[in-house]
PDB file of N, CA and C in Angstrom:
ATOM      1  N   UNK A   1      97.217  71.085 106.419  1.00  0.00           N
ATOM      2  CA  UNK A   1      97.128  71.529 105.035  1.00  0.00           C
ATOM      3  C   UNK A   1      98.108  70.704 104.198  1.00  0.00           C
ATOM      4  N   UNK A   2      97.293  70.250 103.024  1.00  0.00           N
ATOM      5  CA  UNK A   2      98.783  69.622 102.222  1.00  0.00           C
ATOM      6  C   UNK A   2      99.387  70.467 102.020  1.00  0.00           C
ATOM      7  N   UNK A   3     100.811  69.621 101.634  1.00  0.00           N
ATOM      8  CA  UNK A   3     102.180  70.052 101.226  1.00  0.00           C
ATOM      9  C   UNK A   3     102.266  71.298  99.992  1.00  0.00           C
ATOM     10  N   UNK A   4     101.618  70.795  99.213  1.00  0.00           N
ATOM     11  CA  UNK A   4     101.723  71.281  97.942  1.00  0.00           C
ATOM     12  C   UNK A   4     100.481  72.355  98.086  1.00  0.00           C
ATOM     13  N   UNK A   5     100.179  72.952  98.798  1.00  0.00           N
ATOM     14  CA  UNK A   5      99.199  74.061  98.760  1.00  0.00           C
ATOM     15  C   UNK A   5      99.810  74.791  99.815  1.00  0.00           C
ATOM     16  N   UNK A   6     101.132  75.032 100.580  1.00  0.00           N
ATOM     17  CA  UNK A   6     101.987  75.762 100.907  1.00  0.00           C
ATOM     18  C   UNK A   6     102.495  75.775 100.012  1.00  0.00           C
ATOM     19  N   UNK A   7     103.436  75.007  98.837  1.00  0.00           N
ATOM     20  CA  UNK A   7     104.350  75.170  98.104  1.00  0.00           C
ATOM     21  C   UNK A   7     103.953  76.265  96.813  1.00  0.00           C
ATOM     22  N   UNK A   8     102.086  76.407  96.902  1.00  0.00           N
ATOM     23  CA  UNK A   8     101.155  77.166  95.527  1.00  0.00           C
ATOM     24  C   UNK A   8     101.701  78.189  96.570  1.00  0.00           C
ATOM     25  N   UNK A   9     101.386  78.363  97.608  1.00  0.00           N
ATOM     26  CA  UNK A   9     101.296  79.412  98.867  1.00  0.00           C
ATOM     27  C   UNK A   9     103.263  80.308  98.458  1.00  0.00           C
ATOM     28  N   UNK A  10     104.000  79.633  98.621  1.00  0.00           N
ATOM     29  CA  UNK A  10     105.036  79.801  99.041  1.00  0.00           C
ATOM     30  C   UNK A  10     105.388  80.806  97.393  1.00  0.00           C
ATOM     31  N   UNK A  11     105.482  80.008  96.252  1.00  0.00           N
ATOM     32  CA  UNK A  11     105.266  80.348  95.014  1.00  0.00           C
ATOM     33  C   UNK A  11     104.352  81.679  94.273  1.00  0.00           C
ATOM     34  N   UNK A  12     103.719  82.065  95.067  1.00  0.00           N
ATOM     35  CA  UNK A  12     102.739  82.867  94.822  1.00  0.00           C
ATOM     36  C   UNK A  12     102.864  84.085  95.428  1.00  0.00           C
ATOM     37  N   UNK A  13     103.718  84.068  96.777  1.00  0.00           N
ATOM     38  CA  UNK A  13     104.395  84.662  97.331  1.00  0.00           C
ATOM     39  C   UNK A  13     105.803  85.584  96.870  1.00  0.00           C
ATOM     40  N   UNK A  14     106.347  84.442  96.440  1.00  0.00           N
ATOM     41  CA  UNK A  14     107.739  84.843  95.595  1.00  0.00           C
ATOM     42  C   UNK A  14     107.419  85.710  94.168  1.00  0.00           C
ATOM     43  N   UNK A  15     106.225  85.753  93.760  1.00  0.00           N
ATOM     44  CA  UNK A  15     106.253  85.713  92.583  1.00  0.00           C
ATOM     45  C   UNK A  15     104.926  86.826  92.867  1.00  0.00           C
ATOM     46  N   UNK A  16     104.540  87.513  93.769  1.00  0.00           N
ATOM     47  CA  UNK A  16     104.169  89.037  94.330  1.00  0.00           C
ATOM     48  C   UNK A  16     105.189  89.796  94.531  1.00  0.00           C
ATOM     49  N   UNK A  17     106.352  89.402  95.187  1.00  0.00           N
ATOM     50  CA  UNK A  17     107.387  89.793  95.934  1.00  0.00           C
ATOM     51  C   UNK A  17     107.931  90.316  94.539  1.00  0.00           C
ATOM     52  N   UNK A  18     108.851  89.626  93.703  1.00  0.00           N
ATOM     53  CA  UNK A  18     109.615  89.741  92.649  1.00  0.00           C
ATOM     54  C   UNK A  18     108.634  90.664  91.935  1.00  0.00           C
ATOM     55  N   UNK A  19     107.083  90.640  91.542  1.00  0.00           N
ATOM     56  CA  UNK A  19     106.734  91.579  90.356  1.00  0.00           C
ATOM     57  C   UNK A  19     106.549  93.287  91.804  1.00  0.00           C
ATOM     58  N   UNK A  20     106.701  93.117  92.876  1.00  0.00           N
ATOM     59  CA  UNK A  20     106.610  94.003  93.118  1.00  0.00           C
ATOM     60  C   UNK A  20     108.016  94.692  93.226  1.00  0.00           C
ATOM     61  N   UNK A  21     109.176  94.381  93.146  1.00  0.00           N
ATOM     62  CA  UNK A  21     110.782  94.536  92.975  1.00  0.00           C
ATOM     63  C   UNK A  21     110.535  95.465  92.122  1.00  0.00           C
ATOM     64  N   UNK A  22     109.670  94.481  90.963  1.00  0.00           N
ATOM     65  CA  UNK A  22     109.796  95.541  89.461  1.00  0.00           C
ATOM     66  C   UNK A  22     109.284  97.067  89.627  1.00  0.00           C
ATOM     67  N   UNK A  23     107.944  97.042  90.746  1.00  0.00           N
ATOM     68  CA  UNK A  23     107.742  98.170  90.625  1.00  0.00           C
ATOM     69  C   UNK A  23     108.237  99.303  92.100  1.00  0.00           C
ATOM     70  N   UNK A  24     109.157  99.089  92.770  1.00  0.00           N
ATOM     71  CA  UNK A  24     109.363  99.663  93.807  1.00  0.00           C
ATOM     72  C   UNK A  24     110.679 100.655  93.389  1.00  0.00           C
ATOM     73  N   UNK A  25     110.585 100.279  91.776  1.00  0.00           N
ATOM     74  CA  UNK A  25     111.879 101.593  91.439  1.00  0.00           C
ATOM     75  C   UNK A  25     113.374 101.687  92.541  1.00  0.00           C
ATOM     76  N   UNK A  26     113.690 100.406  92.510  1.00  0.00           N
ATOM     77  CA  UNK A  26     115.202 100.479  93.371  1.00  0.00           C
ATOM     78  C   UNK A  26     114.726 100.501  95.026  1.00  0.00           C
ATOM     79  N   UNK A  27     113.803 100.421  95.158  1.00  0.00           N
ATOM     80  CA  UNK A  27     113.294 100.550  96.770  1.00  0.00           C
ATOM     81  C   UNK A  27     113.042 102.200  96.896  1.00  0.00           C
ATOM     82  N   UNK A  28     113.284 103.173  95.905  1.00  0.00           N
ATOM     83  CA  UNK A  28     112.726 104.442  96.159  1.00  0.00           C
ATOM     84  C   UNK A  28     111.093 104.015  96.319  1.00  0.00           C
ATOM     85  N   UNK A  29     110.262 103.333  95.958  1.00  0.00           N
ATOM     86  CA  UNK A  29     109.073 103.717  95.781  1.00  0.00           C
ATOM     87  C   UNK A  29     108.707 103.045  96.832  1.00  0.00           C
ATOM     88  N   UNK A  30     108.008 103.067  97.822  1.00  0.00           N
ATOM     89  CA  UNK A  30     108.096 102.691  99.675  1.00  0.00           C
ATOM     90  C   UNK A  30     106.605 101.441  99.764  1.00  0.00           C
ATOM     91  N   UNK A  31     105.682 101.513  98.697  1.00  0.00           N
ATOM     92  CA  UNK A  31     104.381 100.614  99.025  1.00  0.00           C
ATOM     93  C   UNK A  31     105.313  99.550  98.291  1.00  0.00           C
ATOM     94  N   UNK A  32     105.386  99.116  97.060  1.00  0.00           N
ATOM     95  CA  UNK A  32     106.097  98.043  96.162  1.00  0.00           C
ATOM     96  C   UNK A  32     107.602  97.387  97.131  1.00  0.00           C
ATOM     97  N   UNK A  33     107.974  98.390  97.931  1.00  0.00           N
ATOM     98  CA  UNK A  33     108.845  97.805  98.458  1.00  0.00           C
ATOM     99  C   UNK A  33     108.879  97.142  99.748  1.00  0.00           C
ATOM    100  N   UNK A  34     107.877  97.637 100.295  1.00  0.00           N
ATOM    101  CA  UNK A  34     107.200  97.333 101.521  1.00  0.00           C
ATOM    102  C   UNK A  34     106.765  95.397 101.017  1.00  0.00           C
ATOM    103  N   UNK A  35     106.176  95.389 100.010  1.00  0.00           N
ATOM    104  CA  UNK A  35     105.452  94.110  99.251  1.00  0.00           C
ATOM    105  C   UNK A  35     106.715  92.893  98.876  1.00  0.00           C
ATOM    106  N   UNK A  36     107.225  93.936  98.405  1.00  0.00           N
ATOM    107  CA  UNK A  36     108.370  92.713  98.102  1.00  0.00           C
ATOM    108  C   UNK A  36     109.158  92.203  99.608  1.00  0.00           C
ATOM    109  N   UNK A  37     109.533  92.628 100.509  1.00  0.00           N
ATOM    110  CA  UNK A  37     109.772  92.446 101.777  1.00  0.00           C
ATOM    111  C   UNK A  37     108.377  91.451 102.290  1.00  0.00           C
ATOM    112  N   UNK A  38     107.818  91.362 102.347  1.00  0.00           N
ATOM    113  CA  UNK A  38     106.173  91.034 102.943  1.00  0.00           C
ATOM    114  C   UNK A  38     106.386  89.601 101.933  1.00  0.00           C
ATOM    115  N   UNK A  39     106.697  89.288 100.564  1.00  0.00           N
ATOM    116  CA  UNK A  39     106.325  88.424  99.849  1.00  0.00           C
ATOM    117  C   UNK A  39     107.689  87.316  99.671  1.00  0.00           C
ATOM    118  N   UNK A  40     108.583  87.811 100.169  1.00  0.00           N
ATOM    119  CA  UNK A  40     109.831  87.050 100.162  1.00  0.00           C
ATOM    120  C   UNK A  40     109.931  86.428 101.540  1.00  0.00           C
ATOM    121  N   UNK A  41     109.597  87.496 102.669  1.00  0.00           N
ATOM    122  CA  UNK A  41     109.500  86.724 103.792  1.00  0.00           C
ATOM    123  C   UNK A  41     107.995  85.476 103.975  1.00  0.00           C
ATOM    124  N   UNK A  42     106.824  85.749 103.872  1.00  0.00           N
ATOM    125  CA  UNK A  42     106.018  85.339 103.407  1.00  0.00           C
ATOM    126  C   UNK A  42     106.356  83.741 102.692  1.00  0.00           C
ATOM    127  N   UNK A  43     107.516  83.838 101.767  1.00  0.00           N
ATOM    128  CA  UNK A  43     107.357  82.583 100.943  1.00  0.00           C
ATOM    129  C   UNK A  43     107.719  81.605 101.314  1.00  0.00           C
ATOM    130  N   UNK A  44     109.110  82.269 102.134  1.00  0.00           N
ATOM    131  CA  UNK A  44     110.623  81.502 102.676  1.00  0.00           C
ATOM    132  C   UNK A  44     109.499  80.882 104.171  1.00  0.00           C
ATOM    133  N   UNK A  45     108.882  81.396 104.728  1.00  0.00           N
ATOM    134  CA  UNK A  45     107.820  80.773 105.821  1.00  0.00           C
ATOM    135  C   UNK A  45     107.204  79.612 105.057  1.00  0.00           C
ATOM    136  N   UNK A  46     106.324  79.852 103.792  1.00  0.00           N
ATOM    137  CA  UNK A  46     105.968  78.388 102.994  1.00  0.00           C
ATOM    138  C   UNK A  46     106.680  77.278 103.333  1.00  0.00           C
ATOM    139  N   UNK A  47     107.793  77.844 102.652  1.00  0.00           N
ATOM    140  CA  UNK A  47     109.077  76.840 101.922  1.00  0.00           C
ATOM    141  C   UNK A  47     109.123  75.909 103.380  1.00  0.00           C
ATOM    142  N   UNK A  48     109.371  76.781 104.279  1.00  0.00           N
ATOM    143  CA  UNK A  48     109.697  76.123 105.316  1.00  0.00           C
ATOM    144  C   UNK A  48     109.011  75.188 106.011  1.00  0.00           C
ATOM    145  N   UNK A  49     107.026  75.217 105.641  1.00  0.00           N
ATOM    146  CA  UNK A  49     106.335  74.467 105.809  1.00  0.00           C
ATOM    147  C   UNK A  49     106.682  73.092 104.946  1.00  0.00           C
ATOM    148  N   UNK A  50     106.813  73.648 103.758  1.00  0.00           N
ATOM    149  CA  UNK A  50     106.514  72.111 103.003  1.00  0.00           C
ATOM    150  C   UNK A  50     107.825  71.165 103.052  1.00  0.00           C
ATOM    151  N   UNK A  51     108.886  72.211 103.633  1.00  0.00           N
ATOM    152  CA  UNK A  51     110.403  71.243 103.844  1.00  0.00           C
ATOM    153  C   UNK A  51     109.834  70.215 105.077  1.00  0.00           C
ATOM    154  N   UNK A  52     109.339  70.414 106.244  1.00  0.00           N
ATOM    155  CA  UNK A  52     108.722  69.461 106.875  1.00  0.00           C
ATOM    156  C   UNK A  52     108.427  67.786 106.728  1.00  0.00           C
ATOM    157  N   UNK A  53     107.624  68.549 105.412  1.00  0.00           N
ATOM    158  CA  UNK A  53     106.978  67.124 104.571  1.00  0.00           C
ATOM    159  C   UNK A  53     107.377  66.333 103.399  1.00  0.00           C
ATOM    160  N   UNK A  54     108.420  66.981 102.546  1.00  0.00           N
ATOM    161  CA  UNK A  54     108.908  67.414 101.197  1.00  0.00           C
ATOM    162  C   UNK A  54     109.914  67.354 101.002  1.00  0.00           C
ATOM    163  N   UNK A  55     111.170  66.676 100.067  1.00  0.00           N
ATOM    164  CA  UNK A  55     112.315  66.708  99.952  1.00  0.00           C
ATOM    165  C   UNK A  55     113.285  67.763  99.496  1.00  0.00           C
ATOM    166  N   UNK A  56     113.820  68.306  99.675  1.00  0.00           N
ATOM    167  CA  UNK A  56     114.887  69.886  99.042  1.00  0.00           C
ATOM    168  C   UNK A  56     114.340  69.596  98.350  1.00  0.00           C
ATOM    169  N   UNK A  57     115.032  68.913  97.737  1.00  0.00           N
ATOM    170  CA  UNK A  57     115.545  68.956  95.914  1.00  0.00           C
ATOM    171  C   UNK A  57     114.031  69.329  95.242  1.00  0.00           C
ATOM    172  N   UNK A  58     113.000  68.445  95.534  1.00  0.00           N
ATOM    173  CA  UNK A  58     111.722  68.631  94.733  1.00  0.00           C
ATOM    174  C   UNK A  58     111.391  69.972  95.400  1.00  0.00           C
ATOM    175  N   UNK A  59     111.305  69.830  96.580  1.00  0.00           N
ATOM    176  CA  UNK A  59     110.622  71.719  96.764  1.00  0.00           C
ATOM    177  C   UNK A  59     111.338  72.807  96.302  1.00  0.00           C
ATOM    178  N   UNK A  60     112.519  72.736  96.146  1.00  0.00           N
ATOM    179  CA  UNK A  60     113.214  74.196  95.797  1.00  0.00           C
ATOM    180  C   UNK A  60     113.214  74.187  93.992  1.00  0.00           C
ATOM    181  N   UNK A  61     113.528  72.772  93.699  1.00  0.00           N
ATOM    182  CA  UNK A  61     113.233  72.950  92.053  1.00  0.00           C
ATOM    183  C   UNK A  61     112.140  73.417  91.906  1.00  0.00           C
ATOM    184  N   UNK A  62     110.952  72.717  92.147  1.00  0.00           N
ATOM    185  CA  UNK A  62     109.325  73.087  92.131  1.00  0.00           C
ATOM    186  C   UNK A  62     109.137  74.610  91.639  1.00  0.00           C
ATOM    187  N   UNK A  63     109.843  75.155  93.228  1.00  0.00           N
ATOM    188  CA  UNK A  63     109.597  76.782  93.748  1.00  0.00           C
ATOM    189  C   UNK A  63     110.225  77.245  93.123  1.00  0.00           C
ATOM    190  N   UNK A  64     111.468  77.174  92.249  1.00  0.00           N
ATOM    191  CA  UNK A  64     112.121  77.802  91.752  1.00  0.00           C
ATOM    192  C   UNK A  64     111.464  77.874  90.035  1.00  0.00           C
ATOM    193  N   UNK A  65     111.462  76.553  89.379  1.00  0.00           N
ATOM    194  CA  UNK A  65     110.961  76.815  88.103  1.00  0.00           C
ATOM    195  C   UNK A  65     109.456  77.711  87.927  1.00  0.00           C
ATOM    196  N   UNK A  66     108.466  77.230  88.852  1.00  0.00           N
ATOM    197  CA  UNK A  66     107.071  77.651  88.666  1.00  0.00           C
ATOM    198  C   UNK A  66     106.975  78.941  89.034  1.00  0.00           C
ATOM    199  N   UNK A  67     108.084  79.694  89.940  1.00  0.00           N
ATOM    200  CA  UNK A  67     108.495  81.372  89.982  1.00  0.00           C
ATOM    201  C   UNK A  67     108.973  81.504  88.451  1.00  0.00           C
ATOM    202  N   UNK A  68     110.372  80.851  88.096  1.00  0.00           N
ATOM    203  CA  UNK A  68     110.893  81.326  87.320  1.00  0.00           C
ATOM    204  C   UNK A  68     109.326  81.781  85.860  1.00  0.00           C
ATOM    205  N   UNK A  69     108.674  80.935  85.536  1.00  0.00           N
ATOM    206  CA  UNK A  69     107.743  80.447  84.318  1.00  0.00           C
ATOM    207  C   UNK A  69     106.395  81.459  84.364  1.00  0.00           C
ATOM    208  N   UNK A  70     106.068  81.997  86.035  1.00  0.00           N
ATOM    209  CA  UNK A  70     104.809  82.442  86.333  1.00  0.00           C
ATOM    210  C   UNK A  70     105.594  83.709  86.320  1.00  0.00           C
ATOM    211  N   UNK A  71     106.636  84.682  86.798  1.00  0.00           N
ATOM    212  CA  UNK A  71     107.493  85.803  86.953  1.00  0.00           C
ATOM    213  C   UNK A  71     107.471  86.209  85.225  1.00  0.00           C
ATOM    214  N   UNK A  72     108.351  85.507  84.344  1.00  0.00           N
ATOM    215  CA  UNK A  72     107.892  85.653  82.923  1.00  0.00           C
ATOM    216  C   UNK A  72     106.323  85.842  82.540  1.00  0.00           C
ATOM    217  N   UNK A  73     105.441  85.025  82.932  1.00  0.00           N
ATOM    218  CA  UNK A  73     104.381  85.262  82.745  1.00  0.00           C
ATOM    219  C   UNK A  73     103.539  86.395  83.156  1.00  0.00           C
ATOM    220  N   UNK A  74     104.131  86.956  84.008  1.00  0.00           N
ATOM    221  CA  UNK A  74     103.943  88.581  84.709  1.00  0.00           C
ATOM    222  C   UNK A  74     104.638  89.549  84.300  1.00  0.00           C
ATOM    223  N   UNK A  75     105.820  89.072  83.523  1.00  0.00           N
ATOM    224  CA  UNK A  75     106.143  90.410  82.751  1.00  0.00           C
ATOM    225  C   UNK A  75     105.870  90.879  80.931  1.00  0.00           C
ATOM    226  N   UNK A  76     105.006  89.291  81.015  1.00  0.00           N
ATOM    227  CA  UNK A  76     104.645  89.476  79.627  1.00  0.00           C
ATOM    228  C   UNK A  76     103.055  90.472  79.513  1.00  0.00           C
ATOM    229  N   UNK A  77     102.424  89.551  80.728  1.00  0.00           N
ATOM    230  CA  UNK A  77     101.033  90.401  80.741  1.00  0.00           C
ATOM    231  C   UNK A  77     101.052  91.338  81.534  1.00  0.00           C
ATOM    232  N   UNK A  78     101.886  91.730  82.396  1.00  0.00           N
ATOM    233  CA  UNK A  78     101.417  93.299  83.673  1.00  0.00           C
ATOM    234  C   UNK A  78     102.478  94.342  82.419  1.00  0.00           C
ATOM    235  N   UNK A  79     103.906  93.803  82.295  1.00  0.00           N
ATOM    236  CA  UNK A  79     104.930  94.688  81.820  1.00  0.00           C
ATOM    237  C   UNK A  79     104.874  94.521  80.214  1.00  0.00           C
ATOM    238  N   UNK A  80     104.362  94.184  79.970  1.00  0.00           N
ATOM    239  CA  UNK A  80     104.124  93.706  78.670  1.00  0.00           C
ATOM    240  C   UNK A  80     105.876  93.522  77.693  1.00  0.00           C
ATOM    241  N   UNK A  81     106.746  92.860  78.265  1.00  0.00           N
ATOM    242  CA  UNK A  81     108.014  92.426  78.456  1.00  0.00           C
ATOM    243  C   UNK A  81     107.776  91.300  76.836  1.00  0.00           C
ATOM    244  N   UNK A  82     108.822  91.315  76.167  1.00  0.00           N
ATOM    245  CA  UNK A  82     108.458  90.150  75.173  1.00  0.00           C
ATOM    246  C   UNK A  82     109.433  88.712  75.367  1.00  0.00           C
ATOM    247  N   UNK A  83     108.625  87.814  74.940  1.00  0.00           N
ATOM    248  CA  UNK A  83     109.080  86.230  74.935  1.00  0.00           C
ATOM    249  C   UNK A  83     109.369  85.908  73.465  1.00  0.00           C
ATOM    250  N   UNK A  84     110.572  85.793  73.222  1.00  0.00           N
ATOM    251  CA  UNK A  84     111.032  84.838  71.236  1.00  0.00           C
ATOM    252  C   UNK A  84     110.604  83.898  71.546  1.00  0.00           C
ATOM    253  N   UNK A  85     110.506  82.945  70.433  1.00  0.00           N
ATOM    254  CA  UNK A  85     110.753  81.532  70.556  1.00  0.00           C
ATOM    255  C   UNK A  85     111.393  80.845  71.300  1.00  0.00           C
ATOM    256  N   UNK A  86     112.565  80.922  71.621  1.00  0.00           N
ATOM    257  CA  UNK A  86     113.868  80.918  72.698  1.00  0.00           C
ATOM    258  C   UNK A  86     113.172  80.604  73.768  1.00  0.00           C
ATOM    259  N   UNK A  87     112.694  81.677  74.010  1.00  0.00           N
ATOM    260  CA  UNK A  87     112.405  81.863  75.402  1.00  0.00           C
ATOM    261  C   UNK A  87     110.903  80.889  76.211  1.00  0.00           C
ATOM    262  N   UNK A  88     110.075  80.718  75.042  1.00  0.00           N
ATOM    263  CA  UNK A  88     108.810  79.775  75.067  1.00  0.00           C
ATOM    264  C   UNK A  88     109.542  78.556  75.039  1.00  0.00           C
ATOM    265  N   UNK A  89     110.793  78.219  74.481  1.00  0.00           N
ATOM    266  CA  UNK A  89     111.016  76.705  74.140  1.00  0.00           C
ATOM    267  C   UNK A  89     111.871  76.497  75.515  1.00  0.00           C
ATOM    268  N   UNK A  90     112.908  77.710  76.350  1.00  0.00           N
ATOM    269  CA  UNK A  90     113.729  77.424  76.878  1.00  0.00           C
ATOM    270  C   UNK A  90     112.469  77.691  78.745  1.00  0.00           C
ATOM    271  N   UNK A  91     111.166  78.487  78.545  1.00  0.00           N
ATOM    272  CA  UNK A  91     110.003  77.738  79.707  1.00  0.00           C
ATOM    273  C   UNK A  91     109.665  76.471  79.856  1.00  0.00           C
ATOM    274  N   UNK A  92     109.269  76.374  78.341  1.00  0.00           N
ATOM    275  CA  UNK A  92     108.910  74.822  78.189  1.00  0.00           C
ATOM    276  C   UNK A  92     109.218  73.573  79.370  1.00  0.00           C
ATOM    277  N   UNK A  93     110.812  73.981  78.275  1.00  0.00           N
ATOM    278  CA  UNK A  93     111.497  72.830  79.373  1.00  0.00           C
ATOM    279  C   UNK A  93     111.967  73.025  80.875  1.00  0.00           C
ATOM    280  N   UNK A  94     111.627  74.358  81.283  1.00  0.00           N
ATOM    281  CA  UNK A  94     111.660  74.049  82.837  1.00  0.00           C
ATOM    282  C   UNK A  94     110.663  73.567  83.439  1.00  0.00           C
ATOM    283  N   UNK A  95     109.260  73.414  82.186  1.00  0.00           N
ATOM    284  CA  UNK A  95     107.909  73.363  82.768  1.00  0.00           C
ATOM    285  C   UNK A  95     108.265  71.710  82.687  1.00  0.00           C
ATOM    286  N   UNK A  96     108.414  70.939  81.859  1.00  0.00           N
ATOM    287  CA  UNK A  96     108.844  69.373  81.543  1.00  0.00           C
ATOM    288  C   UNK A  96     109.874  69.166  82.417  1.00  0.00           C
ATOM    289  N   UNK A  97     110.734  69.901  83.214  1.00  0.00           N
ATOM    290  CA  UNK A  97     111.401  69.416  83.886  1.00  0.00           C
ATOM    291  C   UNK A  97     111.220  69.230  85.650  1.00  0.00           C
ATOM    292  N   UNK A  98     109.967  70.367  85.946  1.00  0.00           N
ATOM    293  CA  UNK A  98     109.797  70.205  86.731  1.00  0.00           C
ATOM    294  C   UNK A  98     108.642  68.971  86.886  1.00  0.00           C
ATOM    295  N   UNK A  99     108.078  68.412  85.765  1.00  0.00           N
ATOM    296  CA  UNK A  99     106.903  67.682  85.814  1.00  0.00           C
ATOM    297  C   UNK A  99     107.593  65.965  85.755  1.00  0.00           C
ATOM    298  N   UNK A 100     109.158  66.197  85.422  1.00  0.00           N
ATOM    299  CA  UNK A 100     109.769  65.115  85.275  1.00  0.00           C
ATOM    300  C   UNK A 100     110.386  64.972  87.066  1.00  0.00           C
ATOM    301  N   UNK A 101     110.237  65.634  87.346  1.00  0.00           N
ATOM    302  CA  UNK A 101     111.043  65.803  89.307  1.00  0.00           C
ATOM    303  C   UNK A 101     109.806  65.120  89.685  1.00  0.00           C
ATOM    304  N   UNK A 102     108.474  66.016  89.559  1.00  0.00           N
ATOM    305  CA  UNK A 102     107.280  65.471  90.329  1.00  0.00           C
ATOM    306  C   UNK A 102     106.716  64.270  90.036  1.00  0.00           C
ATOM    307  N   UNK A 103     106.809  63.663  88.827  1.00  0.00           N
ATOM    308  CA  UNK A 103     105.782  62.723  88.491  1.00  0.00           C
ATOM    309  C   UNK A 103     106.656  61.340  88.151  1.00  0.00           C
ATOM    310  N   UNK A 104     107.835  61.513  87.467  1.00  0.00           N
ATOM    311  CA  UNK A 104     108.202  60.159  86.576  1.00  0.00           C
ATOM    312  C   UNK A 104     109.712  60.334  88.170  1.00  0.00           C
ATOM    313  N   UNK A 105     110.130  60.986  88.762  1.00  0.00           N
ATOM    314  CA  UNK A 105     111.129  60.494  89.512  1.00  0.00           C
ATOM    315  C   UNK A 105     110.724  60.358  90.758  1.00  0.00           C
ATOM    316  N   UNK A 106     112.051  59.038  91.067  1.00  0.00           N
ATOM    317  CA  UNK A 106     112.102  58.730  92.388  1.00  0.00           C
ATOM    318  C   UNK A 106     112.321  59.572  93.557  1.00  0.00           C
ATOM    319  N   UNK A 107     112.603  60.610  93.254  1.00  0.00           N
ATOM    320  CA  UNK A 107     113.012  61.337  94.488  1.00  0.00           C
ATOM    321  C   UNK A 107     111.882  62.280  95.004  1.00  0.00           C
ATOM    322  N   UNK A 108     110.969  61.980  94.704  1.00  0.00           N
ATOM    323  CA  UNK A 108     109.877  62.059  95.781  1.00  0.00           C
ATOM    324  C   UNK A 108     109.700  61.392  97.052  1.00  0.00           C
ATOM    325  N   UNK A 109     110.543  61.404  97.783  1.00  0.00           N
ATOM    326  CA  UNK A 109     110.199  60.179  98.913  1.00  0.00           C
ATOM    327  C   UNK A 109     110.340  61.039 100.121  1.00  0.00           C
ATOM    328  N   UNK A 110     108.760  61.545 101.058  1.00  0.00           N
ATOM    329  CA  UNK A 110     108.427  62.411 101.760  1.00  0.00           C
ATOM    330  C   UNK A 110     109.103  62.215 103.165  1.00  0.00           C
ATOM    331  N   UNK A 111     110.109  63.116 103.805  1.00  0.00           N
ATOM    332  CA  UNK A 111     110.659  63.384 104.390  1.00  0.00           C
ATOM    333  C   UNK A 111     110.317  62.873 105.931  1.00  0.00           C
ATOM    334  N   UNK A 112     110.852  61.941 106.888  1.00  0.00           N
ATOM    335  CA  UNK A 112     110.130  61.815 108.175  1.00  0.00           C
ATOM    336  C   UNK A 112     110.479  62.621 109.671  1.00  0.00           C
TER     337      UNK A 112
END
């Protein structure tokens, strides 16, 4: 499997896990918490696939901004949570920054 379809995998994971945090009420609530356990372990297994193939730095930035950007994006539409300007300009640029790791830098150079 490519790299980067563990890393959607791994991401998608984290970012079940975390919106289910939101709803497991402190870990009183036992299904949401059960999920978030299931989706953190779950991710960190990804991660661990695409480190294989994949350099830190680009996989954990990757995993980290596209949680951070898609997690907001789940609390705007499930929690209906609000975004200022601020906050669209200060995604933005994690979204440009992660596209500046993947595409325009050198430090892509796949792990042997």
């Amino acid at each position: 499997m490519h790299p980067y379809a563990y890393l959607a995998a791994a991401i998608a994971a984290e970012v079940a896990g975390t919106t289910a945090l939101k709803l497991s009420e402190g870990f009183s609530n036992p299904a949401p918490s059960v999920v978030v356990l299931a989706g953190y372990v779950s991710s960190f297994y990804f991660l661990g696939l695409v480190l294989e193939e994949l350099p830190v730095g680009v996989v954990y930035g990757t995993w980290a901004a596209v949680g951070i950007v898609a997690t907001a994006l789940v609390g705007v539409v499930v929690f209906e949570e609000s975004v200022d300007v601020a906050g669209v300009v200060g995604l933005a640029l994690i979204v440009a920054g992660v596209v500046v790791l993947n595409v325009a830098s050198d430090a892509y150079t796949p792990a042997h």
